[in-house]
PDB file of N, CA and C in Angstrom:
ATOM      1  N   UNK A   1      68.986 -28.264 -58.269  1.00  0.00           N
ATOM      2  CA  UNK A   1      68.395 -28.866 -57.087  1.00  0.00           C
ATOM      3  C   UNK A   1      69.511 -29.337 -56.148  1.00  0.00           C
ATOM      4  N   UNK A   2      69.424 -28.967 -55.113  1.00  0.00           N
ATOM      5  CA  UNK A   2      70.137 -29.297 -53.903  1.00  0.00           C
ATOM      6  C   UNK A   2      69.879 -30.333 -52.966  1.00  0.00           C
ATOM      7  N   UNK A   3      70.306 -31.436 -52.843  1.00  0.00           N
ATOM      8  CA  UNK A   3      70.090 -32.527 -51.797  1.00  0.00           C
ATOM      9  C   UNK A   3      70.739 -32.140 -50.542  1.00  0.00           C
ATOM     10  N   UNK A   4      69.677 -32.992 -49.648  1.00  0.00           N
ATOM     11  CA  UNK A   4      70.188 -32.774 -48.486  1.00  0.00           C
ATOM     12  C   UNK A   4      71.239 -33.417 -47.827  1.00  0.00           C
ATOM     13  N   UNK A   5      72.299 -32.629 -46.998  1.00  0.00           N
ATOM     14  CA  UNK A   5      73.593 -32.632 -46.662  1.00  0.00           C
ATOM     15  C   UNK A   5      73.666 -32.653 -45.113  1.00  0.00           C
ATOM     16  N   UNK A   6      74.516 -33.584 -44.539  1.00  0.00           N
ATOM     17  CA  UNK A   6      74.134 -33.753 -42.996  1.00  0.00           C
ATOM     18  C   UNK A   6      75.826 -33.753 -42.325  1.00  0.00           C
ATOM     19  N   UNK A   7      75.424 -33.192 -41.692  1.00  0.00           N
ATOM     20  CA  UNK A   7      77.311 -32.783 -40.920  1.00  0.00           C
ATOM     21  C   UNK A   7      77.378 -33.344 -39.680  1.00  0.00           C
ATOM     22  N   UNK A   8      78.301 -33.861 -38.744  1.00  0.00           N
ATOM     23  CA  UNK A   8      78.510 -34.136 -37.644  1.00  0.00           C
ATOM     24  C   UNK A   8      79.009 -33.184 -36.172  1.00  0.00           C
ATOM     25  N   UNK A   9      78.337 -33.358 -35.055  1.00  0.00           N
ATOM     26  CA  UNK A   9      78.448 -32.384 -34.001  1.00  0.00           C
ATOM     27  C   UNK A   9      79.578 -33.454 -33.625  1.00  0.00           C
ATOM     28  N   UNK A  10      80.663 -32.394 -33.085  1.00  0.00           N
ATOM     29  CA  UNK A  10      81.843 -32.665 -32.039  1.00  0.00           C
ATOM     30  C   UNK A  10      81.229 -32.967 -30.621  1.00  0.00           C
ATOM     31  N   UNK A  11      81.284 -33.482 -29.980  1.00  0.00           N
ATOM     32  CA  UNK A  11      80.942 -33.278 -28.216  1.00  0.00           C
ATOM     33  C   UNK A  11      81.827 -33.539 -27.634  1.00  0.00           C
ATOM     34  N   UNK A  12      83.228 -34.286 -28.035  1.00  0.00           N
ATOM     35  CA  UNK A  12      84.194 -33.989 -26.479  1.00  0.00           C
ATOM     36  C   UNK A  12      83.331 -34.612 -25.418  1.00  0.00           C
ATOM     37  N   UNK A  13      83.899 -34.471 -24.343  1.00  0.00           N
ATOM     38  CA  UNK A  13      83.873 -35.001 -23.569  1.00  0.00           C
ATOM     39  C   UNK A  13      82.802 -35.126 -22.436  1.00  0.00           C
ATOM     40  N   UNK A  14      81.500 -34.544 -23.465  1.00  0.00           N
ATOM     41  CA  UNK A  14      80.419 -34.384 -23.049  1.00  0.00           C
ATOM     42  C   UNK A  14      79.509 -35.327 -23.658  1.00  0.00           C
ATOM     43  N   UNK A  15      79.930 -36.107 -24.013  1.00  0.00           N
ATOM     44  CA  UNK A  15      79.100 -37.025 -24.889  1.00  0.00           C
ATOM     45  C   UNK A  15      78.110 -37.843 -23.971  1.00  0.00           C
ATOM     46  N   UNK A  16      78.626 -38.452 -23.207  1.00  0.00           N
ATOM     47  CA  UNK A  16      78.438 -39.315 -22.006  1.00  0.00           C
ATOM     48  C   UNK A  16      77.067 -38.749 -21.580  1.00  0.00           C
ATOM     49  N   UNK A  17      77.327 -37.226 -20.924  1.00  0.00           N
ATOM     50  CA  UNK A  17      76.494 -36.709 -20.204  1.00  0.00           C
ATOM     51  C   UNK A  17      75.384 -36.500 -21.338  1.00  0.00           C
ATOM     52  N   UNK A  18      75.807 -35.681 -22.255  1.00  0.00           N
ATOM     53  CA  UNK A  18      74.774 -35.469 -23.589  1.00  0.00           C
ATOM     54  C   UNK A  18      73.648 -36.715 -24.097  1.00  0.00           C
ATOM     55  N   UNK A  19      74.233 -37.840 -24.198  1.00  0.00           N
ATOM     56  CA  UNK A  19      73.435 -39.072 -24.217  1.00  0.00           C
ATOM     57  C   UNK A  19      72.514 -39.325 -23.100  1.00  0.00           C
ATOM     58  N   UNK A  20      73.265 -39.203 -22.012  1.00  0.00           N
ATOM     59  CA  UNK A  20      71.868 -39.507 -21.133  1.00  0.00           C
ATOM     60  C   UNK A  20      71.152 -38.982 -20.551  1.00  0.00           C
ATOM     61  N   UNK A  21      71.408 -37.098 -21.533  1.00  0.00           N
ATOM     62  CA  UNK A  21      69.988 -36.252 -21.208  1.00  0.00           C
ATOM     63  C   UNK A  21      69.560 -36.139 -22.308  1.00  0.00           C
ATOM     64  N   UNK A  22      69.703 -37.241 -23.433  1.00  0.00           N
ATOM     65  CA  UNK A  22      68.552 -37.118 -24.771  1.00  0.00           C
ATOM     66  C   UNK A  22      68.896 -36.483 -25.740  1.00  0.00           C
ATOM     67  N   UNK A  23      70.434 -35.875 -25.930  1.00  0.00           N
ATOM     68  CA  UNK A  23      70.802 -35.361 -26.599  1.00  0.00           C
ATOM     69  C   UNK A  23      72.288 -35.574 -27.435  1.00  0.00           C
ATOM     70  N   UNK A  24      72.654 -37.240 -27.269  1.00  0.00           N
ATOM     71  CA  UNK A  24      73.235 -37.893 -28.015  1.00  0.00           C
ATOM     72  C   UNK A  24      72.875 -37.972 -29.442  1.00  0.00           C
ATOM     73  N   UNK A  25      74.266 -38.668 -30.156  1.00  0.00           N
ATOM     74  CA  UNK A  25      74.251 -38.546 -31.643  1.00  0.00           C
ATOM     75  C   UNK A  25      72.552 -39.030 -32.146  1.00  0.00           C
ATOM     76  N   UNK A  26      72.357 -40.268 -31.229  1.00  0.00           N
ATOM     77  CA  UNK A  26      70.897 -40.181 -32.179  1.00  0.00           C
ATOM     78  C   UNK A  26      69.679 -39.181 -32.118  1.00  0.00           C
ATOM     79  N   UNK A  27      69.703 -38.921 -31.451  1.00  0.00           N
ATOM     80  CA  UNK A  27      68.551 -37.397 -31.294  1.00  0.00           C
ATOM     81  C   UNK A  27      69.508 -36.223 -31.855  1.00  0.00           C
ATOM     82  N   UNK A  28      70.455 -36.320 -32.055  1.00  0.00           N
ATOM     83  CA  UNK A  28      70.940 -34.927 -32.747  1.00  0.00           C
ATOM     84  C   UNK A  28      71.467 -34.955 -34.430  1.00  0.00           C
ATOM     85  N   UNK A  29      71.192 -33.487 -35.331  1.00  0.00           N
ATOM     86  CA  UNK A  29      71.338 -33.419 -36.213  1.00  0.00           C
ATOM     87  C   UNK A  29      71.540 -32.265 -36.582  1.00  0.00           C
ATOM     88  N   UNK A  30      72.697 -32.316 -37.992  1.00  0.00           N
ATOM     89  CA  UNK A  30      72.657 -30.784 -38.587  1.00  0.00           C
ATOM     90  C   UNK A  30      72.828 -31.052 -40.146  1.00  0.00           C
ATOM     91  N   UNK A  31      71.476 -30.561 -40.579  1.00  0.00           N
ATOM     92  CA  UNK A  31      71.237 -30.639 -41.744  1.00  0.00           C
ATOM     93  C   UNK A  31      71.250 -29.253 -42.561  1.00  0.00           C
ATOM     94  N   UNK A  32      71.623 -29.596 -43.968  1.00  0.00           N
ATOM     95  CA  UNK A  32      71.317 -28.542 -45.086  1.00  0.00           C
ATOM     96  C   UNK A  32      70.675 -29.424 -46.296  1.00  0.00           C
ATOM     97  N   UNK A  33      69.310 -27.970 -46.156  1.00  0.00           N
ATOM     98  CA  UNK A  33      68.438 -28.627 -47.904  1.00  0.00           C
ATOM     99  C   UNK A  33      68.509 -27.375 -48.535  1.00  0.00           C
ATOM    100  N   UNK A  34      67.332 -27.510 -49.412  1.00  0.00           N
ATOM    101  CA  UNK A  34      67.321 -26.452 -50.382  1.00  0.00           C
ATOM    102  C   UNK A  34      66.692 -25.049 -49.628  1.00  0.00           C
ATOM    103  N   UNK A  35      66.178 -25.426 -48.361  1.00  0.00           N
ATOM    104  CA  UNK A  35      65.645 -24.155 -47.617  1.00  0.00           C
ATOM    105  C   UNK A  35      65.728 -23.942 -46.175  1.00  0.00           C
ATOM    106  N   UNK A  36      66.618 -24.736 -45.800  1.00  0.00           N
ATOM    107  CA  UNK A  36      66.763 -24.310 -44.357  1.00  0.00           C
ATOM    108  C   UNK A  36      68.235 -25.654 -43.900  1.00  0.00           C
ATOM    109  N   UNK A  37      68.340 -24.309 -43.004  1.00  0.00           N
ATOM    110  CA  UNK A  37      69.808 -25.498 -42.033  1.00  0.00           C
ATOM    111  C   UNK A  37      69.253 -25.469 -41.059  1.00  0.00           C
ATOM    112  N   UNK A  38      69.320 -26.857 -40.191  1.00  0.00           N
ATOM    113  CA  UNK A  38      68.370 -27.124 -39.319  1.00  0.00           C
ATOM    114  C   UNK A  38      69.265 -27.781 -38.003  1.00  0.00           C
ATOM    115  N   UNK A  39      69.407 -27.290 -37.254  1.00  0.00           N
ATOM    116  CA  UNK A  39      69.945 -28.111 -36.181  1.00  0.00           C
ATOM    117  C   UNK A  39      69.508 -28.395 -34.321  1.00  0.00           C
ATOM    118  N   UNK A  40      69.695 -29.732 -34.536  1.00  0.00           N
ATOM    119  CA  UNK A  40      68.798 -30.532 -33.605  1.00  0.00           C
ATOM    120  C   UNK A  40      69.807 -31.372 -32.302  1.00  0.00           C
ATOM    121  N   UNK A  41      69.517 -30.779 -31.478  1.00  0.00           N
ATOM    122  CA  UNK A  41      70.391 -31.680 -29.956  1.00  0.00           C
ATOM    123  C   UNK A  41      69.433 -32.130 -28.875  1.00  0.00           C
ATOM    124  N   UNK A  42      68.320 -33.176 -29.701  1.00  0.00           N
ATOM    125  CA  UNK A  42      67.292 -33.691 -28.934  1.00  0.00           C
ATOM    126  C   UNK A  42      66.305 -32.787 -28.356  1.00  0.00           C
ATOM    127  N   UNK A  43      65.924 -33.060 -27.457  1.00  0.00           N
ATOM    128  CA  UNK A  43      65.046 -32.091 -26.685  1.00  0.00           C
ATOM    129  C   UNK A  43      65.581 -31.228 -26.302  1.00  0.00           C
ATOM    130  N   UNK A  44      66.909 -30.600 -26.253  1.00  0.00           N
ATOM    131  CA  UNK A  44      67.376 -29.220 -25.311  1.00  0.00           C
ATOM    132  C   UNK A  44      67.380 -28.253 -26.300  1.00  0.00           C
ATOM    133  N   UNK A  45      67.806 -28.692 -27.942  1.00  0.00           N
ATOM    134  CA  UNK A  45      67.606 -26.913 -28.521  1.00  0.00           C
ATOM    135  C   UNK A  45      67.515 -27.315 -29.728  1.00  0.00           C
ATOM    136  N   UNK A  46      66.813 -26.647 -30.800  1.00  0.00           N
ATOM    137  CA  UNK A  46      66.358 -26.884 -31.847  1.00  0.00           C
ATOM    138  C   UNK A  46      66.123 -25.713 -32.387  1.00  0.00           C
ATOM    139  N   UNK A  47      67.216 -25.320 -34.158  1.00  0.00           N
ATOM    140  CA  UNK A  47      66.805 -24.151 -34.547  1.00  0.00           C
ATOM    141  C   UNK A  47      66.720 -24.589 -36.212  1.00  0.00           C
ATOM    142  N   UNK A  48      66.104 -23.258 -36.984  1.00  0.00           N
ATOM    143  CA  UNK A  48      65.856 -23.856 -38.603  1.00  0.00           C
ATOM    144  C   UNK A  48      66.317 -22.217 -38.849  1.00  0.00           C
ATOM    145  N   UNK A  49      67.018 -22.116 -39.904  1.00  0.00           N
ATOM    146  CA  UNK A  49      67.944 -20.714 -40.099  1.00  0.00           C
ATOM    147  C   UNK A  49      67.374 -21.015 -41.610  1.00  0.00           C
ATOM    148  N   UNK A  50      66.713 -20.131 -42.272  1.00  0.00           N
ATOM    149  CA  UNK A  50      66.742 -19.900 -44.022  1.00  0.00           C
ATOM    150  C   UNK A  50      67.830 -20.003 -44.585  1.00  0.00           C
ATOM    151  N   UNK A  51      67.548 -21.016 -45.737  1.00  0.00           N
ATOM    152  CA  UNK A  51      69.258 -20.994 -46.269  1.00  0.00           C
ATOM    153  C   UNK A  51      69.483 -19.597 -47.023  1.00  0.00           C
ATOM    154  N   UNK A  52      68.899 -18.841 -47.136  1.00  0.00           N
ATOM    155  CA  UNK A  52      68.872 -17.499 -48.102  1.00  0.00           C
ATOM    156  C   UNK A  52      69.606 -16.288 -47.437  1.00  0.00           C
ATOM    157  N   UNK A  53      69.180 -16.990 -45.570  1.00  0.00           N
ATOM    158  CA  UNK A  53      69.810 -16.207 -44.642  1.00  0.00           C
ATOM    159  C   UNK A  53      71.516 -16.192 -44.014  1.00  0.00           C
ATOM    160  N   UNK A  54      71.904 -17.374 -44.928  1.00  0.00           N
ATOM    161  CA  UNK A  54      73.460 -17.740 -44.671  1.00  0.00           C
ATOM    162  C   UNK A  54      74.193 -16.879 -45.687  1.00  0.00           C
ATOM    163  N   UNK A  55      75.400 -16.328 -45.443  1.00  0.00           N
ATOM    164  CA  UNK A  55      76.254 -15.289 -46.607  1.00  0.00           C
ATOM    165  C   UNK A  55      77.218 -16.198 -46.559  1.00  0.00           C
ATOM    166  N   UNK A  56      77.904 -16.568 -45.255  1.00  0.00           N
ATOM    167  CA  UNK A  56      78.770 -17.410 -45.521  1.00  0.00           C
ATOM    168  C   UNK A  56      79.147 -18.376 -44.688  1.00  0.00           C
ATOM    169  N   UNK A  57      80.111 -19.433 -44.647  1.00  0.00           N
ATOM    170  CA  UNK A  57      80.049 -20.759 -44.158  1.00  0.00           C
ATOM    171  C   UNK A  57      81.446 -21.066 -44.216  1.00  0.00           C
ATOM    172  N   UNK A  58      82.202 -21.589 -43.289  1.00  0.00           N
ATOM    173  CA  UNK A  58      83.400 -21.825 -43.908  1.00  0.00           C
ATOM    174  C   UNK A  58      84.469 -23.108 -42.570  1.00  0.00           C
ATOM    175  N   UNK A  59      85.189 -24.104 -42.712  1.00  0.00           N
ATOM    176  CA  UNK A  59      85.413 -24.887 -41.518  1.00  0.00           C
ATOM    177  C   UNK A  59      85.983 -23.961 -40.769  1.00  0.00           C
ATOM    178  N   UNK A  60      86.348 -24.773 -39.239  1.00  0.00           N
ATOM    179  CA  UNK A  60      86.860 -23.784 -38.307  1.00  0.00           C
ATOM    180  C   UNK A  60      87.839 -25.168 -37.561  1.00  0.00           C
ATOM    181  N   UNK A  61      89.031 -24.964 -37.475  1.00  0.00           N
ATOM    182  CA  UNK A  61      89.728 -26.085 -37.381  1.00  0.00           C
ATOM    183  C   UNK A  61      90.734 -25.700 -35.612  1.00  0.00           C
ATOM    184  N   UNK A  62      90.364 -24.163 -34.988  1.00  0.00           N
ATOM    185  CA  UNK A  62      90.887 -23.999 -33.619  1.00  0.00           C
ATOM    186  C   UNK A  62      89.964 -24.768 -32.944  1.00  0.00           C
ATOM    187  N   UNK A  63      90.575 -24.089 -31.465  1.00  0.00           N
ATOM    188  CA  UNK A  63      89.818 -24.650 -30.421  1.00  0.00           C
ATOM    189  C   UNK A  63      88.583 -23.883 -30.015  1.00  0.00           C
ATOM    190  N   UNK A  64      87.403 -25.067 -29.737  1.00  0.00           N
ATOM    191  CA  UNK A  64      86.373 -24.162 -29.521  1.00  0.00           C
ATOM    192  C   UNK A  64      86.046 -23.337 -28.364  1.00  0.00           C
ATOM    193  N   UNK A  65      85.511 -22.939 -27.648  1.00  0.00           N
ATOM    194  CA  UNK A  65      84.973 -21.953 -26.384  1.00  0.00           C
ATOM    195  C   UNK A  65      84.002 -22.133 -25.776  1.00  0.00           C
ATOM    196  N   UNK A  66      83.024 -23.268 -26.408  1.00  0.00           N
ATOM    197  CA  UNK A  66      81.845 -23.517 -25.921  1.00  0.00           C
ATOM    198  C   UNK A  66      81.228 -25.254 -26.080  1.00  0.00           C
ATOM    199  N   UNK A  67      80.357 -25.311 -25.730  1.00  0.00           N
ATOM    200  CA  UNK A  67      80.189 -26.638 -25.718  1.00  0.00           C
ATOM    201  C   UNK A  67      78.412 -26.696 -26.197  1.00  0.00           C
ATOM    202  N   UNK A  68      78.388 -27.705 -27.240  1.00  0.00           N
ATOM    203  CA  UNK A  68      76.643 -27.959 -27.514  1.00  0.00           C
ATOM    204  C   UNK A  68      76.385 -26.557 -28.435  1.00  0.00           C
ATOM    205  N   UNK A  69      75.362 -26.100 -28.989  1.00  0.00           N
ATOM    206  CA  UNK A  69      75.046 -25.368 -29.465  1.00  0.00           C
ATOM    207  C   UNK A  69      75.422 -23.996 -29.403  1.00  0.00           C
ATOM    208  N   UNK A  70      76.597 -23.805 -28.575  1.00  0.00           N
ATOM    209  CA  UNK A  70      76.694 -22.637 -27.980  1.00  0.00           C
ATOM    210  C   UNK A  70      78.112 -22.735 -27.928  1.00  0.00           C
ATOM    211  N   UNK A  71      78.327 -20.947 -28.054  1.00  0.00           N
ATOM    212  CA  UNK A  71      80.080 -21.207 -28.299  1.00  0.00           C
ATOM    213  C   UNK A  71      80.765 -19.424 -28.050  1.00  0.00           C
ATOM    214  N   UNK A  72      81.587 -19.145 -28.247  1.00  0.00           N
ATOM    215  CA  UNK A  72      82.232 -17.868 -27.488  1.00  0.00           C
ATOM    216  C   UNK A  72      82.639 -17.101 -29.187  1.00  0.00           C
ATOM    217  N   UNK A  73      81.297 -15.733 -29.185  1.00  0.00           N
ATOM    218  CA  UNK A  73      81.612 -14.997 -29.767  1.00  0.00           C
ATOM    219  C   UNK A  73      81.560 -15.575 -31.309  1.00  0.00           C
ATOM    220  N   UNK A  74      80.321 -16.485 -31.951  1.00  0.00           N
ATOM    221  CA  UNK A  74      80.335 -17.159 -32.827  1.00  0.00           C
ATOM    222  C   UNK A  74      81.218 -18.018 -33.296  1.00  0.00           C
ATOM    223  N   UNK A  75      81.898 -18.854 -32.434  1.00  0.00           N
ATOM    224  CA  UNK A  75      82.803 -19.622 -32.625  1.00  0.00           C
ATOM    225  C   UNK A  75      82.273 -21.195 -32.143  1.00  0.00           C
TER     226      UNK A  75
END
């Protein structure tokens, strides 16, 4: 059995703005359970991926390309 596991979104220097369109740390989340990774940035985007559907996972410690849910070329 797998408990659920909760990770933290980066925002840089968008935080500010992100908070006061509803999509600050408290409306946002990225979770893993035993059946889905789920991630949540308030009201602007919300997805649930099967965990059966992940092969692999791994940190990413460059610079990113994108900002919020979205990023350059799966990055």
């Amino acid at each position: 059995m797998v408990s659920m596991q909760t990770f933290p979104f980066s925002y840089g220097r968008l935080k500010p703005l992100l908070w006061v369109l509803g999509a600050g740390p408290a409306q946002s989340s990225i979770t893993l359970d035993e059946q889905f990774l789920r991630v949540r940035m308030g009201w602007i985007f919300r997805a649930q991926v099967p965990r059966r559907s992940i092969v692999a996972a791994k940190p990413f410690s460059g610079v990113v390309g994108g900002w919020g849910a979205h990023g350059w070329r799966g990055v």
